[in-house]
C-alpha atoms as a PDB file:
ATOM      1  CA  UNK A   1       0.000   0.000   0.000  1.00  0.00           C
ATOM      2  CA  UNK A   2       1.285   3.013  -1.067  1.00  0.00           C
ATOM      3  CA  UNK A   3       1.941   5.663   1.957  1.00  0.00           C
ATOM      4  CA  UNK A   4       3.056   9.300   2.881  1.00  0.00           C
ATOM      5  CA  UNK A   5       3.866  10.024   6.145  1.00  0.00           C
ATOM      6  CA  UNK A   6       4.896  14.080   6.907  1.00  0.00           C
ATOM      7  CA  UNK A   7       6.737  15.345   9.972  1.00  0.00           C
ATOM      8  CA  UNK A   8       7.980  18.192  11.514  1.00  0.00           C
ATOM      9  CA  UNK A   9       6.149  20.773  11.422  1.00  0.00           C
ATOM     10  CA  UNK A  10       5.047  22.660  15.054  1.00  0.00           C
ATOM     11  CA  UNK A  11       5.536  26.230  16.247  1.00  0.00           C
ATOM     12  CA  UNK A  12       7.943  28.311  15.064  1.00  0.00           C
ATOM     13  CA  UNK A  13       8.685  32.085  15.473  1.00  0.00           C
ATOM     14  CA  UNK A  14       9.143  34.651  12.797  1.00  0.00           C
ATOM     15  CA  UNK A  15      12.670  34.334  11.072  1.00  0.00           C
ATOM     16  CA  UNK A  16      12.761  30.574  12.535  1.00  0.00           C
ATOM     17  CA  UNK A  17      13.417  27.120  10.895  1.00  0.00           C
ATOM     18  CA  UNK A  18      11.803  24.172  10.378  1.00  0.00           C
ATOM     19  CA  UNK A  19      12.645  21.205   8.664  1.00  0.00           C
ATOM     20  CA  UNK A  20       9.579  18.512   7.146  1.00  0.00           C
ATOM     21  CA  UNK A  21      10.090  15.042   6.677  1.00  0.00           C
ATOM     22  CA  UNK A  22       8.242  12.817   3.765  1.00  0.00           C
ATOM     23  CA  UNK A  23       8.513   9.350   4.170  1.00  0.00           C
ATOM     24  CA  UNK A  24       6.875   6.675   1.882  1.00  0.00           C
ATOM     25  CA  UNK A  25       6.609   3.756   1.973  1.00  0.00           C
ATOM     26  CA  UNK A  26       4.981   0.888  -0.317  1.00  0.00           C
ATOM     27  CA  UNK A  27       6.329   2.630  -3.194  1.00  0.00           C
ATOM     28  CA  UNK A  28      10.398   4.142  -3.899  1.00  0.00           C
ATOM     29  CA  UNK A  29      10.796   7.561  -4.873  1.00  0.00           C
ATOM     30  CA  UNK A  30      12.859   7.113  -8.033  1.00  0.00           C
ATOM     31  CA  UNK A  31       9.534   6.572  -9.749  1.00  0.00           C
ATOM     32  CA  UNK A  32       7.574   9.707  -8.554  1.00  0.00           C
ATOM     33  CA  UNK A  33       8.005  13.416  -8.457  1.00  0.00           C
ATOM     34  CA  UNK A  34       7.494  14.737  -5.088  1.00  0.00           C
ATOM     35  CA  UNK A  35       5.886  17.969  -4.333  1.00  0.00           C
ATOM     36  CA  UNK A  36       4.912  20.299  -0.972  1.00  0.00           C
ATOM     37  CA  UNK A  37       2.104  21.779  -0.594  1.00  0.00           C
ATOM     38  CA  UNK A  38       0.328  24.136   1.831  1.00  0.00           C
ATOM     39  CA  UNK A  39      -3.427  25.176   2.646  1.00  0.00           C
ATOM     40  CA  UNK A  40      -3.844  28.225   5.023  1.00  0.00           C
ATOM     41  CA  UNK A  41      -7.420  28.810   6.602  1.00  0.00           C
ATOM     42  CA  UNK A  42     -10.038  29.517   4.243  1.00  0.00           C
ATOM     43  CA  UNK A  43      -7.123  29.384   1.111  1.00  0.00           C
ATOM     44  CA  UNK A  44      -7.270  26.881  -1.201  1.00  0.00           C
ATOM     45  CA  UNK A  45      -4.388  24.430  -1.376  1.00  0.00           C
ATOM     46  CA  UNK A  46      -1.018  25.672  -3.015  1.00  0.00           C
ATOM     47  CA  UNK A  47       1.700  24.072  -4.765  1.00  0.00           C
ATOM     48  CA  UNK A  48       5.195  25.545  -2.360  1.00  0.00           C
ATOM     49  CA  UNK A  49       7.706  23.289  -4.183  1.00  0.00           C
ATOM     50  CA  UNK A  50       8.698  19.852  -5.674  1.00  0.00           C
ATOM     51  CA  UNK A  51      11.510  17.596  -7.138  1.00  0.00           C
ATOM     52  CA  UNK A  52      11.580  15.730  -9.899  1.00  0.00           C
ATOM     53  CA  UNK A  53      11.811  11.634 -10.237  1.00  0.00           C
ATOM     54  CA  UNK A  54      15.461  11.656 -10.772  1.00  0.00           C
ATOM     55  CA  UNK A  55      16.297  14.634  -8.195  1.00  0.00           C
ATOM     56  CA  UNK A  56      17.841  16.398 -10.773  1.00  0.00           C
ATOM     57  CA  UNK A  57      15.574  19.182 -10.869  1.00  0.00           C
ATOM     58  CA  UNK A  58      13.605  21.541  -8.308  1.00  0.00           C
ATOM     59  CA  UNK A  59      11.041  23.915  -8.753  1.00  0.00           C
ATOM     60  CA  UNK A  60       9.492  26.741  -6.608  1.00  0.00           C
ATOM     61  CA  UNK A  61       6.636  29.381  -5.782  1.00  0.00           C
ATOM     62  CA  UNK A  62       7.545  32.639  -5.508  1.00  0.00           C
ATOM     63  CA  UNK A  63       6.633  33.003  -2.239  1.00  0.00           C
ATOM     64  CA  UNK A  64       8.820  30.361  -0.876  1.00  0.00           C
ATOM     65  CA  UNK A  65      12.052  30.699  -3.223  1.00  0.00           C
ATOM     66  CA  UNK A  66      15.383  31.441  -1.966  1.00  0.00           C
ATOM     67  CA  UNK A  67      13.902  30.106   1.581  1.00  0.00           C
ATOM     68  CA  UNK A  68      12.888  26.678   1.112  1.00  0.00           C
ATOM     69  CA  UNK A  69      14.453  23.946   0.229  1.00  0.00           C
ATOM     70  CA  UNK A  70      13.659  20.630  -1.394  1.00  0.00           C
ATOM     71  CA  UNK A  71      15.646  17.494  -0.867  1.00  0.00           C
ATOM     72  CA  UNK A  72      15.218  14.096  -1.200  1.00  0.00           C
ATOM     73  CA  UNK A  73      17.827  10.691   0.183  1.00  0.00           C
ATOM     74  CA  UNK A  74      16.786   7.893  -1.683  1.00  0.00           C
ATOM     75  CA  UNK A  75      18.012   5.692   0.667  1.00  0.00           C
ATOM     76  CA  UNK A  76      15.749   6.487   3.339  1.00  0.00           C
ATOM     77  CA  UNK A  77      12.669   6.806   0.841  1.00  0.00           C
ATOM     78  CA  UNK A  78      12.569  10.197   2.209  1.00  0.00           C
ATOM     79  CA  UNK A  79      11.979  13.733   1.019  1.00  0.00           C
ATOM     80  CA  UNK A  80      12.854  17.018   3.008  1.00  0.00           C
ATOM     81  CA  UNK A  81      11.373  20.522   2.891  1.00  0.00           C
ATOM     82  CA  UNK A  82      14.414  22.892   4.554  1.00  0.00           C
ATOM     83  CA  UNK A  83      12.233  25.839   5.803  1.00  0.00           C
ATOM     84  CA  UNK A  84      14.013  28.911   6.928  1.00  0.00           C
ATOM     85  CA  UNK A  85      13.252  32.914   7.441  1.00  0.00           C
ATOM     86  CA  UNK A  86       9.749  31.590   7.995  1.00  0.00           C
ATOM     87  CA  UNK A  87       6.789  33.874   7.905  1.00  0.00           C
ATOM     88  CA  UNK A  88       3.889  34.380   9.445  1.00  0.00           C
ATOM     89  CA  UNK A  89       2.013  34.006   6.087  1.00  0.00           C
ATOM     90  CA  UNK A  90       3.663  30.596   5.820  1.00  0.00           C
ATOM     91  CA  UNK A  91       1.159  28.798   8.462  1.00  0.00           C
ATOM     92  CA  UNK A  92      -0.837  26.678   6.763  1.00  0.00           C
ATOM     93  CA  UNK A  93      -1.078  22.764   6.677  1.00  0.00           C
ATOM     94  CA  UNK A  94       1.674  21.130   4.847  1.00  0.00           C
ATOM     95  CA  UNK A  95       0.905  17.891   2.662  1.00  0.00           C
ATOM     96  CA  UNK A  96       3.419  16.286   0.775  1.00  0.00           C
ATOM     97  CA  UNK A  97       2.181  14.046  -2.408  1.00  0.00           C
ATOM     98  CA  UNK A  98       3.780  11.830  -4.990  1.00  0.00           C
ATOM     99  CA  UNK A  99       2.742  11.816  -8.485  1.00  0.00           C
ATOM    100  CA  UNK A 100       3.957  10.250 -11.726  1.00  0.00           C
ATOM    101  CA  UNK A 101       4.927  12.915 -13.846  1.00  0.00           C
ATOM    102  CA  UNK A 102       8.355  13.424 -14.996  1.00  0.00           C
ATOM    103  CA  UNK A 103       8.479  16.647 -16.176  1.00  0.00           C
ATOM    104  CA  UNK A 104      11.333  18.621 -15.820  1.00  0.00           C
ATOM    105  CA  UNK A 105      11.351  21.248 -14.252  1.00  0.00           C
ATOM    106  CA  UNK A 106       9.037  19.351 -11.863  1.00  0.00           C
ATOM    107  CA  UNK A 107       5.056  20.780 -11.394  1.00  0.00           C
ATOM    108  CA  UNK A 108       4.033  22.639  -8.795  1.00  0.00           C
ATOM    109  CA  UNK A 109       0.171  21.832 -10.149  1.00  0.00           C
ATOM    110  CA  UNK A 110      -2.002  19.574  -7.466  1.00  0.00           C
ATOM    111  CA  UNK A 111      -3.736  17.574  -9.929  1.00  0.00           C
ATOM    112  CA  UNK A 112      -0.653  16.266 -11.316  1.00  0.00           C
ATOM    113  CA  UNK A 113      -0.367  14.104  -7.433  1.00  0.00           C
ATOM    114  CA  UNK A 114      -2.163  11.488  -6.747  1.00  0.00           C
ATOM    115  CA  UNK A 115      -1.011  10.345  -3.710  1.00  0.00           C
ATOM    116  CA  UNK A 116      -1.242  12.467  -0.691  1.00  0.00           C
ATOM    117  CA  UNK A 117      -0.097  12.880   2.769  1.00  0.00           C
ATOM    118  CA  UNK A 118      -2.051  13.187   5.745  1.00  0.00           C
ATOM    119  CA  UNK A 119      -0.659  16.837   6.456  1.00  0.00           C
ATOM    120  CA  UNK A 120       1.602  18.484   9.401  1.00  0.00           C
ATOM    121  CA  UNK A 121       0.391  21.730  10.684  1.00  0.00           C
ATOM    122  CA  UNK A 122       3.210  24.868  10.543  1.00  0.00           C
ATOM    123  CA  UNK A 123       2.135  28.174  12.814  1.00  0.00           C
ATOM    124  CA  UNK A 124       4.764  30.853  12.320  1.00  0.00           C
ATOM    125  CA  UNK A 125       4.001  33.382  15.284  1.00  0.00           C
ATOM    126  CA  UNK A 126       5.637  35.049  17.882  1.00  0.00           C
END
């Protein structure tokens, strides 16, 4: 059964880091692209960033480049989301999902994942 598993996330204050986890398992990454995404109260759900199949290639929102970072170690069937100089605007819930594109630069749309985490909650506030 195919399975993602985030972790992480908590409460953080303004300029603070964070670092998510991905884990899957039933399933190895070197067959999906892997993507974060976010939903904030009353927003609709938002593609952050994602890396491709091979890990060759990252892409990212505005709003989060040059602050987050995507990673993945294939060994531990594991992706990372490096979050620094975090914002309040950055709470939301985070969901990572798998999906079988391999498009390059990866896609930061939602309907190209099918598989879906069950979400870690990130409050920026001081």
């Amino acid at each position: 059964q195919l399975q993602l598993v985030e972790s992480g996330g908590g409460l953080v204050q303004p300029g603070g880091s964070l670092r998510l986890s991905c884990a899957a398992s039933g399933f190895t990454l070197d067959y999906y692209a892997i993507g974060w995404f976010r939903q904030a109260p009353g927003k609709e759900r938002e593609g952050g960033s994602c890396i491709s199949r091979s890990g060759g290639s990252t892409n990212y929102a505005d709003s989060v480049k040059g602050r987050f970072t995507i990673s993945k170690d294939n060994a531990k069937n594991t992706v990372y989301l490096q979050m620094n100089s975090l914002k309040p605007e950055d709470t939301a819930v985070y969901y990572c999902a798998a999906g079988p594109s391999s498009s390059s630069p990866c896609l930061l749309n939602l309907y190209e994942y099918d598989y879906w985490g069950q979400g870690t909650q990130v409050t920026v506030s001081s």
